[in-house]
PDB file of N, CA and C in Angstrom:
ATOM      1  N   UNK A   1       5.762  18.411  -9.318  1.00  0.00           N
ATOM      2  CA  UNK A   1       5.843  17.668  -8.078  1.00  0.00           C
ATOM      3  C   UNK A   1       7.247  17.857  -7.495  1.00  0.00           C
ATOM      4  N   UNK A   2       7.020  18.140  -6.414  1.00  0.00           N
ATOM      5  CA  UNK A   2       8.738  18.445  -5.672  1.00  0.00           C
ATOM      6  C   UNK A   2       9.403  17.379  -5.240  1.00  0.00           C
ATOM      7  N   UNK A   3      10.388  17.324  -6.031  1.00  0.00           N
ATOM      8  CA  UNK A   3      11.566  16.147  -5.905  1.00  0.00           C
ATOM      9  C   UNK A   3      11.496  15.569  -4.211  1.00  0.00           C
ATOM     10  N   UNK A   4      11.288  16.331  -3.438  1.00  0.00           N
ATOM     11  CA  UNK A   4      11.278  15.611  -1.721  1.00  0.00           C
ATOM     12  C   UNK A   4      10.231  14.798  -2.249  1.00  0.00           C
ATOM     13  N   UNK A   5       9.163  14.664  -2.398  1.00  0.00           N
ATOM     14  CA  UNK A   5       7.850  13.921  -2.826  1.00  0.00           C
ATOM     15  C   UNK A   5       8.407  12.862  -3.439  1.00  0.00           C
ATOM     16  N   UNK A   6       9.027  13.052  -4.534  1.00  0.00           N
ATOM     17  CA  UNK A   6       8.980  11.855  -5.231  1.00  0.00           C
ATOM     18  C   UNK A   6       9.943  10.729  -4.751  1.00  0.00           C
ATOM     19  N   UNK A   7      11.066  11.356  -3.846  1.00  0.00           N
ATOM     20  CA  UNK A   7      12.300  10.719  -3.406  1.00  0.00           C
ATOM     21  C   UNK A   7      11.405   9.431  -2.068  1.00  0.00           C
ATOM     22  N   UNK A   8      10.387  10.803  -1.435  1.00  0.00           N
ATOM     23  CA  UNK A   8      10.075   9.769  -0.087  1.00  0.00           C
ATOM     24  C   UNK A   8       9.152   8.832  -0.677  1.00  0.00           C
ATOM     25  N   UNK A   9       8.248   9.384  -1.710  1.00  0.00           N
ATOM     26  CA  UNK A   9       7.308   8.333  -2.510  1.00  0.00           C
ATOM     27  C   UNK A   9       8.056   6.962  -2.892  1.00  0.00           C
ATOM     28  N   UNK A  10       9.676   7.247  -3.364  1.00  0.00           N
ATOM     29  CA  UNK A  10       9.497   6.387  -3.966  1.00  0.00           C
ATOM     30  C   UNK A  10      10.541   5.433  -2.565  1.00  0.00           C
ATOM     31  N   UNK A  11      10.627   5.907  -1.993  1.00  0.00           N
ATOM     32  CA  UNK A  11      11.261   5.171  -0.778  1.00  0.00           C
ATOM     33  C   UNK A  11      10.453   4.349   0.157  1.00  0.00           C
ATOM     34  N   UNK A  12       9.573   4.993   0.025  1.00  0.00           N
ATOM     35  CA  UNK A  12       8.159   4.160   0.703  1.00  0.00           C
ATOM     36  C   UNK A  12       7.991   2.850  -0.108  1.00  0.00           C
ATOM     37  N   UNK A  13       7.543   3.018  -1.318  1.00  0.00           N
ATOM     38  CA  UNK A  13       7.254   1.759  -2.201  1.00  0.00           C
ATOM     39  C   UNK A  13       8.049   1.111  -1.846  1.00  0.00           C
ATOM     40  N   UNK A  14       9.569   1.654  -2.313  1.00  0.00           N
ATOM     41  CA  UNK A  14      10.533   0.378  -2.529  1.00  0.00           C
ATOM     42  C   UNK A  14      10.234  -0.484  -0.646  1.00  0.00           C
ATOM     43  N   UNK A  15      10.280   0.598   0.345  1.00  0.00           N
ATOM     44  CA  UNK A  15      10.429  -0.266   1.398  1.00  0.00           C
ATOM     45  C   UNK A  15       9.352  -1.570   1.946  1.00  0.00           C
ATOM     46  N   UNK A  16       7.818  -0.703   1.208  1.00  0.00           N
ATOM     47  CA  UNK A  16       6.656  -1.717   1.352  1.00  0.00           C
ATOM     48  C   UNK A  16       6.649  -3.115   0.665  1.00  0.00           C
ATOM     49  N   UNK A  17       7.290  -2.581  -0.830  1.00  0.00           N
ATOM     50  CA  UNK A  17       7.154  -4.053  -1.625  1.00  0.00           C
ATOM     51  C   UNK A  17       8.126  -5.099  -0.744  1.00  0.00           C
ATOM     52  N   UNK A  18       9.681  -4.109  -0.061  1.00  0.00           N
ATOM     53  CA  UNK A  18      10.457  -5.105  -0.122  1.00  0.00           C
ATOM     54  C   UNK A  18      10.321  -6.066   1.368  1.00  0.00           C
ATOM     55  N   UNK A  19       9.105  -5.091   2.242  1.00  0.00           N
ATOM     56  CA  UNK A  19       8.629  -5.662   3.328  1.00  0.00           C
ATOM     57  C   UNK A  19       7.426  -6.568   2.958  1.00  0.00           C
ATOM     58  N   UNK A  20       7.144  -6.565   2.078  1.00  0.00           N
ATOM     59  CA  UNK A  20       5.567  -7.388   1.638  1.00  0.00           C
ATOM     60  C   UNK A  20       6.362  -8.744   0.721  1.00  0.00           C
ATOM     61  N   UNK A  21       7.004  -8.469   0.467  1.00  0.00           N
ATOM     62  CA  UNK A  21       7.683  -9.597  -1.113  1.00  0.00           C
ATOM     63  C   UNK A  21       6.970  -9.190  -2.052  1.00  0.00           C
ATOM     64  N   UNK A  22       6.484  -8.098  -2.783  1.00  0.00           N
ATOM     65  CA  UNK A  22       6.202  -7.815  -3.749  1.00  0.00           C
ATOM     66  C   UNK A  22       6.996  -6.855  -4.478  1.00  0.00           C
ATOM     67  N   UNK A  23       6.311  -6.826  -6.285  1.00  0.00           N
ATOM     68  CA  UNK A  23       7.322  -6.354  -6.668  1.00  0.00           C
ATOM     69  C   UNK A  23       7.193  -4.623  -6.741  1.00  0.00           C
ATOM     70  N   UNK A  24       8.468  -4.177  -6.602  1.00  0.00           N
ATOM     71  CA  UNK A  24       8.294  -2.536  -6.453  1.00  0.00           C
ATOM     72  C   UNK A  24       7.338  -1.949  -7.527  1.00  0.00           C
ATOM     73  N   UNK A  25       7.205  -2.015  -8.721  1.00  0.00           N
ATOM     74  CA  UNK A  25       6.276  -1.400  -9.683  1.00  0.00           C
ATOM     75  C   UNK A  25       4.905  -2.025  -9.320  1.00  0.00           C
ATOM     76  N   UNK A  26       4.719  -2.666  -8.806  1.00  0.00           N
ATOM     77  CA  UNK A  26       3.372  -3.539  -8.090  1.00  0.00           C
ATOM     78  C   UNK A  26       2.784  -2.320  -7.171  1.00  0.00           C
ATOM     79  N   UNK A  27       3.331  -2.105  -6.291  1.00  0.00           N
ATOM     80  CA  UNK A  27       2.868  -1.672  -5.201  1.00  0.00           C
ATOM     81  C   UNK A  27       3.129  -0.109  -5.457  1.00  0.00           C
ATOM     82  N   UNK A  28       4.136   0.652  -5.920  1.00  0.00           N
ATOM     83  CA  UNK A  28       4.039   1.626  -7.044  1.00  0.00           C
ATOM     84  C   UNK A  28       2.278   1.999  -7.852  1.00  0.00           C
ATOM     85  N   UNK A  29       1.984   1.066  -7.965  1.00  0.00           N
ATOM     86  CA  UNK A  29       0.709   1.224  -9.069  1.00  0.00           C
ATOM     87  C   UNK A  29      -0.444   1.178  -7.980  1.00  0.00           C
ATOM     88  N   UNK A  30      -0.058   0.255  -6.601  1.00  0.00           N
ATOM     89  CA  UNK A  30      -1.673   0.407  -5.503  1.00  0.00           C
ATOM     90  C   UNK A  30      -1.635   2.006  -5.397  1.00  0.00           C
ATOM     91  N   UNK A  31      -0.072   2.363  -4.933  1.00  0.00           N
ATOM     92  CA  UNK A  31      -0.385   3.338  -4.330  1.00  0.00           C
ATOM     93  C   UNK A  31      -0.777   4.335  -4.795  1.00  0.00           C
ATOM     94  N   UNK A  32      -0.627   4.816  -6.129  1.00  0.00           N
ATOM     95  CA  UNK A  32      -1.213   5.602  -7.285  1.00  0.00           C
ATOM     96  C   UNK A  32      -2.657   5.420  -7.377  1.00  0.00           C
ATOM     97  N   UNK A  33      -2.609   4.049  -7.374  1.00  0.00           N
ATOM     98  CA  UNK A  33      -4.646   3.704  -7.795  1.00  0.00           C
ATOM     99  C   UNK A  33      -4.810   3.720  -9.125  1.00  0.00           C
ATOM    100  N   UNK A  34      -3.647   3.149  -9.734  1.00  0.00           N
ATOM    101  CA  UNK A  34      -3.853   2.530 -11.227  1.00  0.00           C
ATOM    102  C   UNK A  34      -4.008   1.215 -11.150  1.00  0.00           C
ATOM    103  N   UNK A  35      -4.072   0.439 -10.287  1.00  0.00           N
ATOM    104  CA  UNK A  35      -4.153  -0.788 -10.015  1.00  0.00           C
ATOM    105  C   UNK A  35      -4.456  -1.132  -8.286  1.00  0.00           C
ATOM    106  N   UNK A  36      -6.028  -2.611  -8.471  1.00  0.00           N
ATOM    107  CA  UNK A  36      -6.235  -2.494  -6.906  1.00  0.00           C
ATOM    108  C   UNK A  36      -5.596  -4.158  -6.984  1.00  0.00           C
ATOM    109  N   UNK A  37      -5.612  -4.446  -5.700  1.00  0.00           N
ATOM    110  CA  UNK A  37      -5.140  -5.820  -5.086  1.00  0.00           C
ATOM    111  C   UNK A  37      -6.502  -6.638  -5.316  1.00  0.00           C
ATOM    112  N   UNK A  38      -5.988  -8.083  -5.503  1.00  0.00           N
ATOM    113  CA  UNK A  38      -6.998  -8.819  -5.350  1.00  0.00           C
ATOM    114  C   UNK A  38      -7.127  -8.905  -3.829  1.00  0.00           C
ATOM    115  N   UNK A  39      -8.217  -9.492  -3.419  1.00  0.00           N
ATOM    116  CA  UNK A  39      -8.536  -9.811  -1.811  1.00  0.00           C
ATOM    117  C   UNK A  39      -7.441 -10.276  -0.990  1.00  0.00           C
ATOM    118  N   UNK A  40      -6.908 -11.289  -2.121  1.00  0.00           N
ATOM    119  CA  UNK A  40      -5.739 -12.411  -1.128  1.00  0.00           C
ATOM    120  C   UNK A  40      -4.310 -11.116  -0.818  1.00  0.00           C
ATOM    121  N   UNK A  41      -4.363  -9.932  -2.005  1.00  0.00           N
ATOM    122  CA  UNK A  41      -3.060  -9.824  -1.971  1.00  0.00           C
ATOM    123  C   UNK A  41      -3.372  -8.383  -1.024  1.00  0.00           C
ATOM    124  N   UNK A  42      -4.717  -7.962  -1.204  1.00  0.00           N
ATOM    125  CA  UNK A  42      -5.443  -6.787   0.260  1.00  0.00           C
ATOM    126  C   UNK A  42      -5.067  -7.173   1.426  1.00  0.00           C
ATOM    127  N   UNK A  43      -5.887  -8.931   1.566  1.00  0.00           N
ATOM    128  CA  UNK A  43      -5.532  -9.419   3.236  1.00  0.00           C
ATOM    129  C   UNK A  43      -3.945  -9.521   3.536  1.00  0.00           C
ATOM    130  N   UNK A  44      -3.109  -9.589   2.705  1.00  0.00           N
ATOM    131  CA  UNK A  44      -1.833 -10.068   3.035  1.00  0.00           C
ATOM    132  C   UNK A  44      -1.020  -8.293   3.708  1.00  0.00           C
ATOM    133  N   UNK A  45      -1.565  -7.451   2.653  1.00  0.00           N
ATOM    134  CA  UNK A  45      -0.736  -6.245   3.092  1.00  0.00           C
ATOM    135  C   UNK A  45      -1.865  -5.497   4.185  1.00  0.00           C
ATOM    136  N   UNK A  46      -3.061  -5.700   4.522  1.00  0.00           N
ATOM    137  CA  UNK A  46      -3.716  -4.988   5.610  1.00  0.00           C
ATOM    138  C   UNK A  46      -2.768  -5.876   7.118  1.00  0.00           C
ATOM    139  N   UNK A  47      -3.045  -7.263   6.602  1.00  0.00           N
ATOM    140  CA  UNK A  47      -2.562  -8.138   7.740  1.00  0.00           C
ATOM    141  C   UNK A  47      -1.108  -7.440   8.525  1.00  0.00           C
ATOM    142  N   UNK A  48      -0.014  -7.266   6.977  1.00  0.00           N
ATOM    143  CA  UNK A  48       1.474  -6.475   7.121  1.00  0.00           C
ATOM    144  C   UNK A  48       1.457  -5.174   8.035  1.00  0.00           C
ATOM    145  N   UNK A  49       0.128  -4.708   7.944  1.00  0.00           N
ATOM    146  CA  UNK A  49       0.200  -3.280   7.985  1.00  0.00           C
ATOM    147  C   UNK A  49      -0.925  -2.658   9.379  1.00  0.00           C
ATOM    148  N   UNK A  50      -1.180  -3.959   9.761  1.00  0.00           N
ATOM    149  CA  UNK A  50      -2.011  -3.856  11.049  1.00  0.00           C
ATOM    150  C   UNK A  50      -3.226  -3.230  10.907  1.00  0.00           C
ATOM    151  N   UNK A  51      -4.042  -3.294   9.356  1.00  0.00           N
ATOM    152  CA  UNK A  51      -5.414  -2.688   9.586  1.00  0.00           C
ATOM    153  C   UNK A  51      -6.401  -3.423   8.617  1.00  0.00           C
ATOM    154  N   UNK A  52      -7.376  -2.965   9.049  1.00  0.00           N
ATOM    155  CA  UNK A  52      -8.577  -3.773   7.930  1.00  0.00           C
ATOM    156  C   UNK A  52      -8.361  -3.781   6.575  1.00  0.00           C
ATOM    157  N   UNK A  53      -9.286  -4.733   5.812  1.00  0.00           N
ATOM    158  CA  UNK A  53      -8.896  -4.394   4.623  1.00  0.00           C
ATOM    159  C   UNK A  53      -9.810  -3.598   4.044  1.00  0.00           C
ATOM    160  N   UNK A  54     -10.369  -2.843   4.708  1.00  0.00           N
ATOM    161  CA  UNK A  54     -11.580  -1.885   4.559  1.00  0.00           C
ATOM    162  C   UNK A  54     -11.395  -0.516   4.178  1.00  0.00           C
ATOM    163  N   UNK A  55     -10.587  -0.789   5.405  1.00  0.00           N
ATOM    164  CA  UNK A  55     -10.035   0.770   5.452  1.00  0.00           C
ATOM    165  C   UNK A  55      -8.541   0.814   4.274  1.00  0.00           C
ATOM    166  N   UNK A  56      -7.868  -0.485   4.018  1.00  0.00           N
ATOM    167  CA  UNK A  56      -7.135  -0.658   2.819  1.00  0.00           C
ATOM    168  C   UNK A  56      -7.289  -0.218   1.440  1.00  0.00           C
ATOM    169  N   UNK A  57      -8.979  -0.415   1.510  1.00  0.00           N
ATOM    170  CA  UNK A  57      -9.407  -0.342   0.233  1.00  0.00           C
ATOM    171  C   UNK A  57     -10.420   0.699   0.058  1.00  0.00           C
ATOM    172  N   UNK A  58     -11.123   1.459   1.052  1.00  0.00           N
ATOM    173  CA  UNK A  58     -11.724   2.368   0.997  1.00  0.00           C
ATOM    174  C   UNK A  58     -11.048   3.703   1.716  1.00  0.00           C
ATOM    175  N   UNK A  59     -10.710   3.341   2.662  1.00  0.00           N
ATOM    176  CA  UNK A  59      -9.791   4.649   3.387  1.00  0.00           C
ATOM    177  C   UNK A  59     -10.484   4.741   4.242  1.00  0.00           C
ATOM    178  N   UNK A  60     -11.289   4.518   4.875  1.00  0.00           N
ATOM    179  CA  UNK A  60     -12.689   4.539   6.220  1.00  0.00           C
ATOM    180  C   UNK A  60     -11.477   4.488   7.069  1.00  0.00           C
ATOM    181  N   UNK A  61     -11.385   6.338   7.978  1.00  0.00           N
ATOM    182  CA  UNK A  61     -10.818   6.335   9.172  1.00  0.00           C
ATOM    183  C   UNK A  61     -11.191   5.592  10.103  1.00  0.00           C
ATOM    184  N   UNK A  62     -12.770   5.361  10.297  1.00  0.00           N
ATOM    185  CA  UNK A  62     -12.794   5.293  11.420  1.00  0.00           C
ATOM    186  C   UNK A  62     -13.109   3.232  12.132  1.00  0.00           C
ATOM    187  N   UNK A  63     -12.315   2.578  10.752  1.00  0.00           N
ATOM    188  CA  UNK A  63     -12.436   1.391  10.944  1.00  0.00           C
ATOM    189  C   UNK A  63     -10.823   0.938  10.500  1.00  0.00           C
ATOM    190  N   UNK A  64      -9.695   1.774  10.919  1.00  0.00           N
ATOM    191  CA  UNK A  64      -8.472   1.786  10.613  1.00  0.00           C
ATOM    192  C   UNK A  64      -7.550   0.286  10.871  1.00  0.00           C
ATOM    193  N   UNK A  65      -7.939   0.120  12.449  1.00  0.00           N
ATOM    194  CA  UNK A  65      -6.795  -0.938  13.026  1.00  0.00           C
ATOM    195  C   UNK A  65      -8.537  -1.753  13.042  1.00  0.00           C
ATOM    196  N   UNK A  66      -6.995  -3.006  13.356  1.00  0.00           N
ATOM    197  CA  UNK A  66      -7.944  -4.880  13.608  1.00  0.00           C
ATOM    198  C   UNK A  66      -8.207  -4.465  14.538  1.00  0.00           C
TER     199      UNK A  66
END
């Protein structure tokens, strides 16, 4: 994996958890898909992130934004 990857990967996390209040290895693990959110903690970051929690949790383009 090329170090640019892992640098922006891991710059992303840190910036999501630290925009969500969660913790960086938390959100580290959604984004991998070693670990899913419960509902409450789906609605909280679709809500953050301006899209369903549908498309949060399935990836369905075409039901992206609220």
């Amino acid at each position: 994996m090329p170090s640019f990857f892992c640098s922006s990967f891991l710059w992303y996390v840190e910036k999501l958890a630290k925009f969500l209040n969660y913790s960086i290895p938390v959100i580290g693990r959604y984004e991998l898909e070693e670990m899913t959110p419960n509902i409450e903690v789906a609605k909280n970051i679709s809500n953050h992130l301006n899209i369903k929690v549908g498309y949060l949790l399935e990836g369905n383009r075409q039901s992206r934004f609220v």
